[in-house]
Protein backbone atom coordinates (compact mmCIF):
# COMPACT_ATOMS: atom_id res chain seq x y z
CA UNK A 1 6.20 4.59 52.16
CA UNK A 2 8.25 2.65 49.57
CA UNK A 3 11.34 4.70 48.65
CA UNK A 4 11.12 5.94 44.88
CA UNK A 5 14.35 4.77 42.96
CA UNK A 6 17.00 7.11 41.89
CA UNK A 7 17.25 8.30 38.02
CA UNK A 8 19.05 10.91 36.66
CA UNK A 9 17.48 12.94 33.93
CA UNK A 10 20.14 14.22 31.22
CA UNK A 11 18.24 17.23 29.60
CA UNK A 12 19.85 17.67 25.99
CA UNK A 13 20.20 21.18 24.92
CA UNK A 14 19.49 22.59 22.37
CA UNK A 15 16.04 20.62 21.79
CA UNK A 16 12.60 21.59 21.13
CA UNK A 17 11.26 25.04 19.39
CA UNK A 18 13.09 26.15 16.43
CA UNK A 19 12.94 29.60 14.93
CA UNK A 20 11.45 28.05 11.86
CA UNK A 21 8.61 26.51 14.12
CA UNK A 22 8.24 28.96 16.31
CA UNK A 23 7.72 31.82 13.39
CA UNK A 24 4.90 29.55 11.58
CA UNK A 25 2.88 29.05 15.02
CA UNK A 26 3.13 32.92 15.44
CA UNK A 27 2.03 33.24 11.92
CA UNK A 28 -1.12 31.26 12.57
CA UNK A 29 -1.82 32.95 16.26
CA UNK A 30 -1.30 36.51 14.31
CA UNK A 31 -3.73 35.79 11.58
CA UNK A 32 -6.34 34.63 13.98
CA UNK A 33 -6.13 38.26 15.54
CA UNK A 34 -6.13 39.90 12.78
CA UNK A 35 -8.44 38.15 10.86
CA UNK A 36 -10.51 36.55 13.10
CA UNK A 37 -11.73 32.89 13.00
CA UNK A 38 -11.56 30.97 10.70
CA UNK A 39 -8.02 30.76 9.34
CA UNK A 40 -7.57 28.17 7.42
CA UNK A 41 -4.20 26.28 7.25
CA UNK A 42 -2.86 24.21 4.15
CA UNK A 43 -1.15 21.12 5.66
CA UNK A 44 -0.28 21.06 9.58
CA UNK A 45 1.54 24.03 9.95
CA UNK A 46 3.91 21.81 12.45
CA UNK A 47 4.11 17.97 12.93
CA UNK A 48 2.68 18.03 16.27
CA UNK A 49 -0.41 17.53 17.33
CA UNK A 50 -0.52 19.46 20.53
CA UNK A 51 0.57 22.37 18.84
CA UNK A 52 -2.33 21.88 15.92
CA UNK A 53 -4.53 20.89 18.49
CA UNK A 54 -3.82 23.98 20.20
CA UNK A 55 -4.23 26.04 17.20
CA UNK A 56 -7.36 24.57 16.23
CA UNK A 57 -9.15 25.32 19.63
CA UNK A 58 -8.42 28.93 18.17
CA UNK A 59 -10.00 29.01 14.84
CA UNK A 60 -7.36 27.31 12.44
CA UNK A 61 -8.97 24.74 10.30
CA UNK A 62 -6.60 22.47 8.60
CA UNK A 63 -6.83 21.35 5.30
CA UNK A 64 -4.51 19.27 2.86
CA UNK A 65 -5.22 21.02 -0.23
CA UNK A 66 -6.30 24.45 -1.17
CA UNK A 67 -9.12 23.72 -2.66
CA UNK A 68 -11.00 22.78 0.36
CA UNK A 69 -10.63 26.53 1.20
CA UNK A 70 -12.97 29.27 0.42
CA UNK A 71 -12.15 32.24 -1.05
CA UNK A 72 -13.23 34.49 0.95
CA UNK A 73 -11.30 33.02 4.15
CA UNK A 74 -7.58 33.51 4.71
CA UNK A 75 -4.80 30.44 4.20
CA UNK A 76 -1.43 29.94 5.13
CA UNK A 77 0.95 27.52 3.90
CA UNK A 78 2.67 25.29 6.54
CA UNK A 79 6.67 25.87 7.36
CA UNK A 80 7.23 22.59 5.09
CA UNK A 81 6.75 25.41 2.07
CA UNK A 82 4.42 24.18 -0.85
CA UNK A 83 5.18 23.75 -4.40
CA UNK A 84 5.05 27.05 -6.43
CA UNK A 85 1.46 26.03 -7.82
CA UNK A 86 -0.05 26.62 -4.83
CA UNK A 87 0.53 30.01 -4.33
CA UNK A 88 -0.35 30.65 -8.02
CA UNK A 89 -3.81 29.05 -7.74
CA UNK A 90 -4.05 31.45 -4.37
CA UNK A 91 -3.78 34.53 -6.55
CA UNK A 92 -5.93 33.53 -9.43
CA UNK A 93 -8.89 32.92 -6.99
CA UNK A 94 -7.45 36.10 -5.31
CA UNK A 95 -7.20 34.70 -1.96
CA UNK A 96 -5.37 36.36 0.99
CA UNK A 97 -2.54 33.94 1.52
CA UNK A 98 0.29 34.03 3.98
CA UNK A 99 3.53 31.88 3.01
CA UNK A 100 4.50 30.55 6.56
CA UNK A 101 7.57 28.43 4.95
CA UNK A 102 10.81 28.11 7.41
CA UNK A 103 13.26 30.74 5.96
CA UNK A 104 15.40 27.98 5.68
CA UNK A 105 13.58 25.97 3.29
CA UNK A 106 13.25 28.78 1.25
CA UNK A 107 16.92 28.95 0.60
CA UNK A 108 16.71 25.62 -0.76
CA UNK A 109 13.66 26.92 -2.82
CA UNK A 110 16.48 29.73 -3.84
CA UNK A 111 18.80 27.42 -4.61
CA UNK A 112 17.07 25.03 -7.13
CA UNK A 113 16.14 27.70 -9.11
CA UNK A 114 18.89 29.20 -8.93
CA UNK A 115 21.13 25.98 -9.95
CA UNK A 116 17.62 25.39 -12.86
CA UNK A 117 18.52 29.00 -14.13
CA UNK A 118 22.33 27.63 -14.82
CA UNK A 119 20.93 24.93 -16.95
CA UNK A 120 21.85 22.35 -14.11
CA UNK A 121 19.47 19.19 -13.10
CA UNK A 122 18.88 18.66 -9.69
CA UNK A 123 19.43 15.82 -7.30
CA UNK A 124 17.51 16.05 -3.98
CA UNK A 125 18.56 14.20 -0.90
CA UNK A 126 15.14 13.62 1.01
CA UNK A 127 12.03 11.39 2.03
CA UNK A 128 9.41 10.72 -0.25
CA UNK A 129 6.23 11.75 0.13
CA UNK A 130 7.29 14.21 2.87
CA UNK A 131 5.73 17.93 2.66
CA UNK A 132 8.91 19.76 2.43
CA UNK A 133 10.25 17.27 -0.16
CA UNK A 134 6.95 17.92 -2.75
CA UNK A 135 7.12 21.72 -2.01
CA UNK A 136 11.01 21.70 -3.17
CA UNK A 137 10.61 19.46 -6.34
CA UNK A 138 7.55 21.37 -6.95
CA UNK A 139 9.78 24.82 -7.48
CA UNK A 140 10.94 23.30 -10.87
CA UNK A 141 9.20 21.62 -13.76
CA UNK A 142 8.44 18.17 -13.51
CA UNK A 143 11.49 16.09 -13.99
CA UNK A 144 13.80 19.01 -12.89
CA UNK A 145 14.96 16.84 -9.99
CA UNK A 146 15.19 13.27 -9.11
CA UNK A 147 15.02 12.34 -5.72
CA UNK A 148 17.03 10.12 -4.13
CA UNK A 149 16.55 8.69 -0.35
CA UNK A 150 19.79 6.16 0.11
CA UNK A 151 23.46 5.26 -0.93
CA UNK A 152 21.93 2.52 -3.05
CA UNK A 153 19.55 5.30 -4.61
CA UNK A 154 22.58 6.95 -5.89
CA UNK A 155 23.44 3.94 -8.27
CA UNK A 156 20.17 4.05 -10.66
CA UNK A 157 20.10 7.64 -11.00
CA UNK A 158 19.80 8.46 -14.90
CA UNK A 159 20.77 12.02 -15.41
CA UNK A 160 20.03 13.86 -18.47
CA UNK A 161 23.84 14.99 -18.53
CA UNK A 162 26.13 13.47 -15.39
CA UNK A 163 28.19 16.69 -15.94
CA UNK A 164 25.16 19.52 -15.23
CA UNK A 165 23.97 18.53 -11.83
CA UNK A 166 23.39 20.08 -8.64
CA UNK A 167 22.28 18.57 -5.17
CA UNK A 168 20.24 19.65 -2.53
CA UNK A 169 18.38 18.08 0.65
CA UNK A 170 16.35 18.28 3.57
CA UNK A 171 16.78 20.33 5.42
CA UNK A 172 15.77 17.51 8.32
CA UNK A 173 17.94 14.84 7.61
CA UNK A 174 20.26 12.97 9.56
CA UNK A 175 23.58 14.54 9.47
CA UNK A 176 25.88 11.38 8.91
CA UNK A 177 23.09 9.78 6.90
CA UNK A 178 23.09 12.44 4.28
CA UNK A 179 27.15 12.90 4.83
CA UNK A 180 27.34 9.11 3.09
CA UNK A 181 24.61 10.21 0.14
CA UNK A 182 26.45 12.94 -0.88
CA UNK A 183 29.75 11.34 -0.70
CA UNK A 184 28.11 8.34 -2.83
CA UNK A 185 26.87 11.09 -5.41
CA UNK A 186 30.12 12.86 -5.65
CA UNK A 187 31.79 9.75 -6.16
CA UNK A 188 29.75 9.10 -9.01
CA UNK A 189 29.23 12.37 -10.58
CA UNK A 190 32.46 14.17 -9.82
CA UNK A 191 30.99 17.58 -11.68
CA UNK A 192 27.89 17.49 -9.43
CA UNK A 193 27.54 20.84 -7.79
CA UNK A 194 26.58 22.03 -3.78
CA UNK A 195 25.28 24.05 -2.42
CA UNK A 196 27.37 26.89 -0.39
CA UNK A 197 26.26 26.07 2.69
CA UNK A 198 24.85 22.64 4.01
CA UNK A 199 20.89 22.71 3.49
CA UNK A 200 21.00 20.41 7.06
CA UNK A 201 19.08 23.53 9.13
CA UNK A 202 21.58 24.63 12.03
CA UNK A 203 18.27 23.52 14.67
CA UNK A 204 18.92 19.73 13.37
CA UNK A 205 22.51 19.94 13.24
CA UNK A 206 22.12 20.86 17.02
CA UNK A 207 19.77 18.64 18.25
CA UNK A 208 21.58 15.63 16.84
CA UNK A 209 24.74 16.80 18.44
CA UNK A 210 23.34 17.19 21.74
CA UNK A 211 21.90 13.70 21.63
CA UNK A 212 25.35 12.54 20.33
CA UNK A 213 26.61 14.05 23.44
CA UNK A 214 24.00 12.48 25.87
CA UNK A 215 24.61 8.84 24.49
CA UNK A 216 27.30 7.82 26.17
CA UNK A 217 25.72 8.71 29.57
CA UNK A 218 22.44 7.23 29.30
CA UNK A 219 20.77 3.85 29.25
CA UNK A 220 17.53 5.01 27.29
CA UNK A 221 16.66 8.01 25.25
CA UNK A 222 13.14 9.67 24.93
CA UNK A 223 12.78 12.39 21.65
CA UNK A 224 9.59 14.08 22.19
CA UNK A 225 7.70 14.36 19.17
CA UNK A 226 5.15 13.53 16.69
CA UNK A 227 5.88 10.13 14.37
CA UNK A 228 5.10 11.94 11.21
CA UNK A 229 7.78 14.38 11.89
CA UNK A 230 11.26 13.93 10.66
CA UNK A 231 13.51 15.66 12.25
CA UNK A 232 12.21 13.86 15.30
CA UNK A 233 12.40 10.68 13.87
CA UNK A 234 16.06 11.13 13.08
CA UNK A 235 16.91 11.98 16.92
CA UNK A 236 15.77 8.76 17.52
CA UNK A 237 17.89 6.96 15.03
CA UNK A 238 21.00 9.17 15.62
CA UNK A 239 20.83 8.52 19.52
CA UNK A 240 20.56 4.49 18.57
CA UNK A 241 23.85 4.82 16.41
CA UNK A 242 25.34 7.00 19.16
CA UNK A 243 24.92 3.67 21.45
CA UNK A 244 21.94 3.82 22.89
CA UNK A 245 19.63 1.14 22.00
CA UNK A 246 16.87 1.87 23.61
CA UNK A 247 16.00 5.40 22.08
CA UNK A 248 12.00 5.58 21.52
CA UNK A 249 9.99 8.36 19.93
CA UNK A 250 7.09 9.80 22.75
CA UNK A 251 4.14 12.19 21.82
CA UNK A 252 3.52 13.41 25.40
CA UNK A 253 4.41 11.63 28.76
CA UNK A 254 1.33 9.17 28.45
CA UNK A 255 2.98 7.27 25.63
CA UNK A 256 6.28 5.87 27.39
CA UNK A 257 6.85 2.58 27.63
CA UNK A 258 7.88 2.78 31.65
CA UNK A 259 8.52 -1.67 31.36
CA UNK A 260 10.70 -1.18 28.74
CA UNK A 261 12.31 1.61 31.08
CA UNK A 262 12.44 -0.80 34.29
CA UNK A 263 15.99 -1.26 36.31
CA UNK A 264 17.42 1.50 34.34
CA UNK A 265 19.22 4.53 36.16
CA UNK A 266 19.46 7.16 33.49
CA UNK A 267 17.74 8.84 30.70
CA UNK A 268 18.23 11.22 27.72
CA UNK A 269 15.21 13.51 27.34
CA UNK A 270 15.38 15.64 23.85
CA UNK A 271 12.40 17.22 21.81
CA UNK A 272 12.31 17.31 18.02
CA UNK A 273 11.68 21.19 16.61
CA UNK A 274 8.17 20.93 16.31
CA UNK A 275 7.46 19.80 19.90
CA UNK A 276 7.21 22.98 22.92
CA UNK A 277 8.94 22.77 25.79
CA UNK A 278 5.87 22.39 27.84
CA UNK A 279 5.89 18.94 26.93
CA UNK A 280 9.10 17.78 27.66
CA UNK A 281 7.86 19.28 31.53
CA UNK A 282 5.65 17.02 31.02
CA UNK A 283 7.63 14.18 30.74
CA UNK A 284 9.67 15.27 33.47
CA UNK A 285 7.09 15.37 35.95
CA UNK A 286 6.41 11.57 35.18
CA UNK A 287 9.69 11.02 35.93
CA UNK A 288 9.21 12.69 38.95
CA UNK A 289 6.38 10.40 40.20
CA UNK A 290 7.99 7.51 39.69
CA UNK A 291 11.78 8.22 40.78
CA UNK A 292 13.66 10.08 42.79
CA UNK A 293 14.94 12.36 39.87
CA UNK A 294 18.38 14.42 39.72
CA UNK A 295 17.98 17.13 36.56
CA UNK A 296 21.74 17.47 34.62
CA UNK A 297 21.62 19.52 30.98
CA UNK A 298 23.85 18.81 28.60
CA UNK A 299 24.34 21.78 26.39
CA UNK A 300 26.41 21.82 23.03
CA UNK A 301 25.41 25.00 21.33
CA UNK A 302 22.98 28.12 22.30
CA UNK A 303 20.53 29.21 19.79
CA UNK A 304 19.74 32.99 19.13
CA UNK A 305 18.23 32.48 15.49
CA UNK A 306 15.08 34.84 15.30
CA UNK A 307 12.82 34.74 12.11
CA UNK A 308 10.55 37.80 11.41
CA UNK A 309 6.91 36.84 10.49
CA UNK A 310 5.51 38.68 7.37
CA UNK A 311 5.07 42.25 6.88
CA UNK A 312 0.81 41.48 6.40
CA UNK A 313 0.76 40.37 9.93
CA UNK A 314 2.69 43.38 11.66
CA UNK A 315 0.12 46.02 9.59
CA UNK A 316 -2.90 47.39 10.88
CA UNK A 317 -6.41 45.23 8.84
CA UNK A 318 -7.31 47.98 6.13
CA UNK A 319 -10.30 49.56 6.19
């Protein structure tokens, strides 16, 4: 029997499951229960499709806009949060709806109209097109904020007034990334106004320190997620700017790229917050089949954030 080569696994903690994620999948599982099937779901309630997948072997049918839902069937919105006409079309076709937006993203929601009700504009540091991007521009009316995605962005924004302006973001961005954006609009529009806290959820912040702190020991890095997810997407690029060039984005185990991996002796493993753990075991046990694998964690913060699901789903079904 040919020996199996030695590799050392560095396991960055925290990764995976955050309370934001893991609160929407409850939502869905608790509705199913209580409701029976089918729940339908506006948007994936989670980038990931194992955890969709999952939820769809269950009864959740997924739709991208709420009109492809009867009225008679329950809907919840995804943890991305939706813009406020959503919810408002809900009630007028009085639909049982269940708002399974991260807590998180709601205090940007909170903060926009708050910052609106001061007479401020807003400037929102963020991706286009992505769902928790639309749902936060879509608190305010239409031209209440201007998006911006880079530095360079910064330079053709045309407020209404440069001195009544607010800024907000993602809360999935890269940390440094969005660091140099706000810098760049501060620069320009010393009045602009922030928010009291960073809007950079404390799950992100964590998971791109712990991959900041597996860098320097590795020689590739695997994120475990989904490619329309961003704060997956941004381990991958914050790992490359920590020094490790080969950083690659994996759904599950079956999608590594084991030649690009050849002659190499260790590896970061790290999972975005919408992929479960039971993948990254996953990956792990392809390791295992192919090396002689030591396990090391590298921890740089413990998480004990808990988000309660809704009051609808804790009650007894009426009637």
């Amino acid at each position: 029997m040919i020996a199996k080569p030695p590799l050392t696994l560095y396991l960055a903690a925290p990764r995976g499951f955050c309370a934001g994620v893991d609160r929407a999948v409850k939502i869905v599982e608790l509705a199913l229960q209580k409701w029976g099937a089918p729940v339908y779901v506006r948007h994936e309630i989670v980038h990931n499709k194992f955890v969709v997948d999952g939820l769809r072997a269950q009864g959740a049918v997924f739709v991208e806009e709420l009109d492809e839902c009867p009225s008679d069937r329950p809907v919840i919105f995804s943890a991305h949060g939706v813009p406020k006409s959503v919810p408002a079309e809900a009630e007028r076709r009085q639909m049982i709806y269940v708002d399974a937006t991260c807590p998180l993203v709601s205090k940007v929601h909170v903060e926009a109209e708050r910052h609106h009700d001061a007479g401020l504009q807003m400037i929102m540091v963020g991706h286009a097109g992505h769902p928790e991007v639309l749902g936060t521009m879509g608190q305010l009316p239409e031209g209440e904020v201007i998006l911006v995605e880079t530095v360079e962005d910064v330079a053709k924004v045309q407020p209404r007034d440069p001195q009544r302006l607010a800024w907000i973001t993602q809360t999935t961005l890269s940390v440094d990334d969005t660091a140099d954006i706000i810098d760049a609009l501060t620069a320009r529009f010393p009045a602009i106004v922030g928010p009291a806290k960073d809007d950079i959820c404390y799950a992100t912040t964590n998971r791109q320190a712990a991959v900041k702190a597996v860098a320097p020991l590795i020689d590739a890095l695997l994120v475990v997620g989904a490619p329309n997810s961003s704060n997956s997407r941004r381990l991958v690029e914050v790992g490359r700017a920590a020094g490790c060039a080969h950083s690659q984005l994996v759904m599950r185990a079956a999608d590594i790229d084991w030649r690009a991996l050849d002659g190499i002796r260790s590896v970061g493993v790290t999972a975005g917050a919408s992929a479960p753990e039971v993948l990254v075991d996953e990956v792990i046990e392809a390791f295992r089949e192919r090396y002689e694998v030591t396990v090391d964690l590298v921890e740089t913060a413990r998480e004990r954030v808990e988000f309660k699901v809704p009051r609808v789903l804790r009650a007894p079904v009426a009637g």
